[in-house]
Protein backbone atom coordinates (compact mmCIF):
# COMPACT_ATOMS: atom_id res chain seq x y z
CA UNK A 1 133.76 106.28 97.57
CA UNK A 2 135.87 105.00 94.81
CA UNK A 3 138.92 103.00 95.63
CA UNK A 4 142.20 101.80 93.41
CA UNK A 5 142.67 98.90 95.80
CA UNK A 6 140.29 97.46 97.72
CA UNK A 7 140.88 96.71 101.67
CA UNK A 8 143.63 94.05 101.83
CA UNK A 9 142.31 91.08 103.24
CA UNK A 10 142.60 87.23 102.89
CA UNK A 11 141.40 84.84 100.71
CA UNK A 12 140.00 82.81 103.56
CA UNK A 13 138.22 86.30 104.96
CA UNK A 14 137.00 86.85 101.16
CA UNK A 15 135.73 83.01 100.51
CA UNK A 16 133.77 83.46 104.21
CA UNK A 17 131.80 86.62 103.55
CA UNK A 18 131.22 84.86 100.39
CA UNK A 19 129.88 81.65 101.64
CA UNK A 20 127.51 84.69 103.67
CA UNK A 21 126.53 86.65 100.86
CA UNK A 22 125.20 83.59 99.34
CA UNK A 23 123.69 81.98 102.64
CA UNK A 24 121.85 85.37 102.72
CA UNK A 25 120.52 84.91 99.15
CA UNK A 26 119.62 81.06 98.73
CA UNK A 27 117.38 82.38 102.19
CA UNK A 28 116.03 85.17 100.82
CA UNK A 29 114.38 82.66 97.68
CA UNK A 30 113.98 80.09 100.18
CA UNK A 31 111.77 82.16 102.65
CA UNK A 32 109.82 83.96 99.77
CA UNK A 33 108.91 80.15 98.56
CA UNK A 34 107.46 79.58 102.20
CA UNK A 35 105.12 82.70 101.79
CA UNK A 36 103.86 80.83 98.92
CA UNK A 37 105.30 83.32 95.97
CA UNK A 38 105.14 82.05 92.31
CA UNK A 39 108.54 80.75 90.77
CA UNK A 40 108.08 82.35 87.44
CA UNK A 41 105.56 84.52 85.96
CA UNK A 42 102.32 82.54 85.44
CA UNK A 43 102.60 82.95 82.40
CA UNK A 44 104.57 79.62 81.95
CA UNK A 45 107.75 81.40 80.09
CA UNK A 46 110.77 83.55 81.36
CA UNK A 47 111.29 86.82 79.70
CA UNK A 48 114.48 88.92 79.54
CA UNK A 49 112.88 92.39 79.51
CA UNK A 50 109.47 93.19 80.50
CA UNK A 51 108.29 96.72 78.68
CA UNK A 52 105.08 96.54 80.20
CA UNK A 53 104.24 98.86 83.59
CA UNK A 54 101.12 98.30 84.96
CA UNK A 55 100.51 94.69 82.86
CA UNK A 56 100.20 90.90 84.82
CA UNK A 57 104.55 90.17 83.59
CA UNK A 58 105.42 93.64 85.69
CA UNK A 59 107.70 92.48 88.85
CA UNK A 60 107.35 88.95 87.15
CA UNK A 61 110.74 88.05 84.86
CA UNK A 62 114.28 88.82 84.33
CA UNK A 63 114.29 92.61 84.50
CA UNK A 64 111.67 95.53 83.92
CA UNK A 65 111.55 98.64 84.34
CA UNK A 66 112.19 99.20 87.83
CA UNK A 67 115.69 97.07 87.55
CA UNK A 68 117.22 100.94 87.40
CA UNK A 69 116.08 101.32 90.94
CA UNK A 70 117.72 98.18 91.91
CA UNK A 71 120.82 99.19 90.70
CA UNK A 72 120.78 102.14 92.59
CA UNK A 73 119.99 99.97 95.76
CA UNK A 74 123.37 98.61 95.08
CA UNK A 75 125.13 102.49 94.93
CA UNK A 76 123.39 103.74 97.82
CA UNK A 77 124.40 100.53 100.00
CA UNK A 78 127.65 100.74 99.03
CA UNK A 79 127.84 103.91 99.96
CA UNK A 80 126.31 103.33 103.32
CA UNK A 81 128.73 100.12 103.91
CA UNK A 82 131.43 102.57 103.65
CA UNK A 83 130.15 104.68 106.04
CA UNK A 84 129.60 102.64 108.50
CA UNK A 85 132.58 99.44 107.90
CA UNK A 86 135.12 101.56 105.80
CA UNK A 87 137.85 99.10 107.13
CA UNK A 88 135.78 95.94 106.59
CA UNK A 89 136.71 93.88 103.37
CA UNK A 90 134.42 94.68 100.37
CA UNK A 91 133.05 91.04 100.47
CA UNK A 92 131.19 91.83 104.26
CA UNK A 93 130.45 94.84 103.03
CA UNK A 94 128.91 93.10 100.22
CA UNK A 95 126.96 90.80 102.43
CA UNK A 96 125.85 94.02 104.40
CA UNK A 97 124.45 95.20 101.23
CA UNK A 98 122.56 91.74 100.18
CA UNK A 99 121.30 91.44 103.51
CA UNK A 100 119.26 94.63 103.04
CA UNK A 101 118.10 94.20 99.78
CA UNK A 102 117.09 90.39 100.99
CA UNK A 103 115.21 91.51 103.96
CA UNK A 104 113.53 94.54 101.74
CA UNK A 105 112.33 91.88 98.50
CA UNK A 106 110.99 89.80 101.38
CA UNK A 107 109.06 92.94 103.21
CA UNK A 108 107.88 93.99 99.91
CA UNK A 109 106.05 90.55 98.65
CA UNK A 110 104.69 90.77 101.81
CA UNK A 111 100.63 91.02 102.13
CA UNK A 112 100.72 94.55 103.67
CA UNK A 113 103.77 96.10 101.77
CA UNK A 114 101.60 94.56 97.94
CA UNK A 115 98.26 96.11 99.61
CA UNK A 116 100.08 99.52 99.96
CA UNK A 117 101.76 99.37 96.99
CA UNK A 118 98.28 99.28 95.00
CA UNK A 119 96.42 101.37 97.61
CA UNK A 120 99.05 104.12 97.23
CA UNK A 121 101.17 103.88 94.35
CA UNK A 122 100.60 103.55 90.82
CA UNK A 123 101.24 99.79 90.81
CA UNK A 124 97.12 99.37 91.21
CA UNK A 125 97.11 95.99 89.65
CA UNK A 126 100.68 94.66 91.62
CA UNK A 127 100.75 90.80 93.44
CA UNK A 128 104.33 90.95 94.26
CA UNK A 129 106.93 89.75 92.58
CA UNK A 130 108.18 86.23 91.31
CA UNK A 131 110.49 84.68 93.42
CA UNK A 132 112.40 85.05 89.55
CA UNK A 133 112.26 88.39 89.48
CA UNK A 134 113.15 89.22 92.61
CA UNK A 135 116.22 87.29 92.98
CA UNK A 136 117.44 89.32 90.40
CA UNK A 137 116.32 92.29 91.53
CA UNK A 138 119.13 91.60 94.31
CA UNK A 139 121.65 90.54 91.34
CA UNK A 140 120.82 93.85 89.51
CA UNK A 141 121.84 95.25 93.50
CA UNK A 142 125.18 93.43 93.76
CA UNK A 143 126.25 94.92 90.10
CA UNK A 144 125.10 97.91 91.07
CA UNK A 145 127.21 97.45 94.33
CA UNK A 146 130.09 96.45 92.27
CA UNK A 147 130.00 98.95 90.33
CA UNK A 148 129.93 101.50 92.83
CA UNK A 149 133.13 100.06 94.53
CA UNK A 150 134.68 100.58 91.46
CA UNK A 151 133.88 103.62 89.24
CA UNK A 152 134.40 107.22 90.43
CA UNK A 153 132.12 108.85 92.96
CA UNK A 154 130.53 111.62 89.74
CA UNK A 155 130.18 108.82 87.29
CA UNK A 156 127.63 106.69 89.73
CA UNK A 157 125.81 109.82 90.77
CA UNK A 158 125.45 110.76 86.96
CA UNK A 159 124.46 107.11 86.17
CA UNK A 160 121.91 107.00 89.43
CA UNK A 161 120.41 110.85 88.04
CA UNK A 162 120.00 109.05 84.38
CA UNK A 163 118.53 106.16 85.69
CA UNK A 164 115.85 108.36 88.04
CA UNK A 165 115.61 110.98 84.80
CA UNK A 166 114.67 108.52 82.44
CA UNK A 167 112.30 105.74 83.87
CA UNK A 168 110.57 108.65 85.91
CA UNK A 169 110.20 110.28 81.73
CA UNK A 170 109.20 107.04 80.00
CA UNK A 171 107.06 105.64 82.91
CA UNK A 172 106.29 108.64 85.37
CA UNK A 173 107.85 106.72 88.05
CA UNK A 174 111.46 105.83 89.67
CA UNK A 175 112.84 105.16 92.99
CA UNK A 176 112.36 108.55 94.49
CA UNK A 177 108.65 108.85 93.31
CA UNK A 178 108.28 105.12 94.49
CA UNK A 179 109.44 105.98 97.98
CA UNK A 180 107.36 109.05 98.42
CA UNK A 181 104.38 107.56 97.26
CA UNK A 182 104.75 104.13 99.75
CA UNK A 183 105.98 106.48 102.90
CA UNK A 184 103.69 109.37 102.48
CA UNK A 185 101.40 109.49 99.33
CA UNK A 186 100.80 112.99 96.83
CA UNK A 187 97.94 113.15 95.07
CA UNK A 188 99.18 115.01 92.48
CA UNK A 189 101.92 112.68 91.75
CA UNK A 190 99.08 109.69 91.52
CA UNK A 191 96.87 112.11 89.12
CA UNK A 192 100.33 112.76 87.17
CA UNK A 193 101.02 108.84 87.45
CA UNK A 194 97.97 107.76 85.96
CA UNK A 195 97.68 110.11 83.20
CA UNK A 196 99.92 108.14 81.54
């Protein structure tokens, strides 16, 4: 998926998909302010790094521990942009990307998606995230993105196995657990989950 020299394109073609990419993400904040989402962690302060799992900041500053996940968002899309608009420049493909990670921070702070996510997960005490936190979550995506359009196809899928390796070691939980246990719960993985 790597490539020395990304599709040749204008500088009018590269400003537009631009302008898109950040239409797509001034909505994304602007629509999860209309379903009434916090700004900032109640808490009244903004945190870089927030160590805590299952505590009230979780989902609520800068970047926690699920900002590995997000990253990976941003491999995997790239990868799927590739697939499917190879000859596209890498700014639509870029707004391709954003546009999925906008429409999934929006379906995830979403009554149902937060009532599943405690019913079935291990996120028992989660209320979404702020609109803070999940903004970045699709930053964390785009450098994830750009990283994947740059670095060689084994070095992102040893980064990506890390990333899954070590947050599903230090917290029991990553994006593959996360997905299982939202699409079709284990018990086993909830018992393991909570043991910690």
């Amino acid at each position: 998926m790597s490539t020395a020299a990304f599709p040749s394109h204008t500088g009018k073609s590269a400003r537009f998909w631009l302008g898109v990419a950040l239409a797509i993400f001034v909505l994304q904040i602007v629509i999860l302010y209309a379903m009434g989402r916090i700004p900032i962690c109640e808490c009244g302060y903004i945190k870089l790094w927030e160590g805590g799992v299952n505590t009230s900041g979780n989902s609520q500053h800068l970047s926690d521990w699920y900002t590995p996940s997000h990253i990976i968002h941003g491999f995997l899309f790239y990868g799927f942009a590739w697939l499917l608009f190879r000859r596209a420049p890498l700014t639509a493909r870029l707004s391709f990307a954003i546009l999925i990670e906008a429409a999934w921070e929006i379906l995830e702070n979403t009554p149902m998606v937060i009532d599943r996510y405690r019913t079935a997960t291990m996120a028992l005490g989660y209320t979404g995230d702020s609109i803070l936190n999940s903004a970045m979550d699709t930053v964390f995506m785009v450098l994830g993105f750009l990283a994947a359009a740059r670095l060689p196809i084994w070095m992102i899928v040893a980064i990506a196995v890390f990333f899954e390796l070590m947050t599903g070691w230090i917290i029991r939980d990553n994006l593959a657990l996360n997905v299982v246990m939202l699409i079709w719960p284990v018990d086993a993985i909830r018992e393991w989950q909570a043991a910690l």
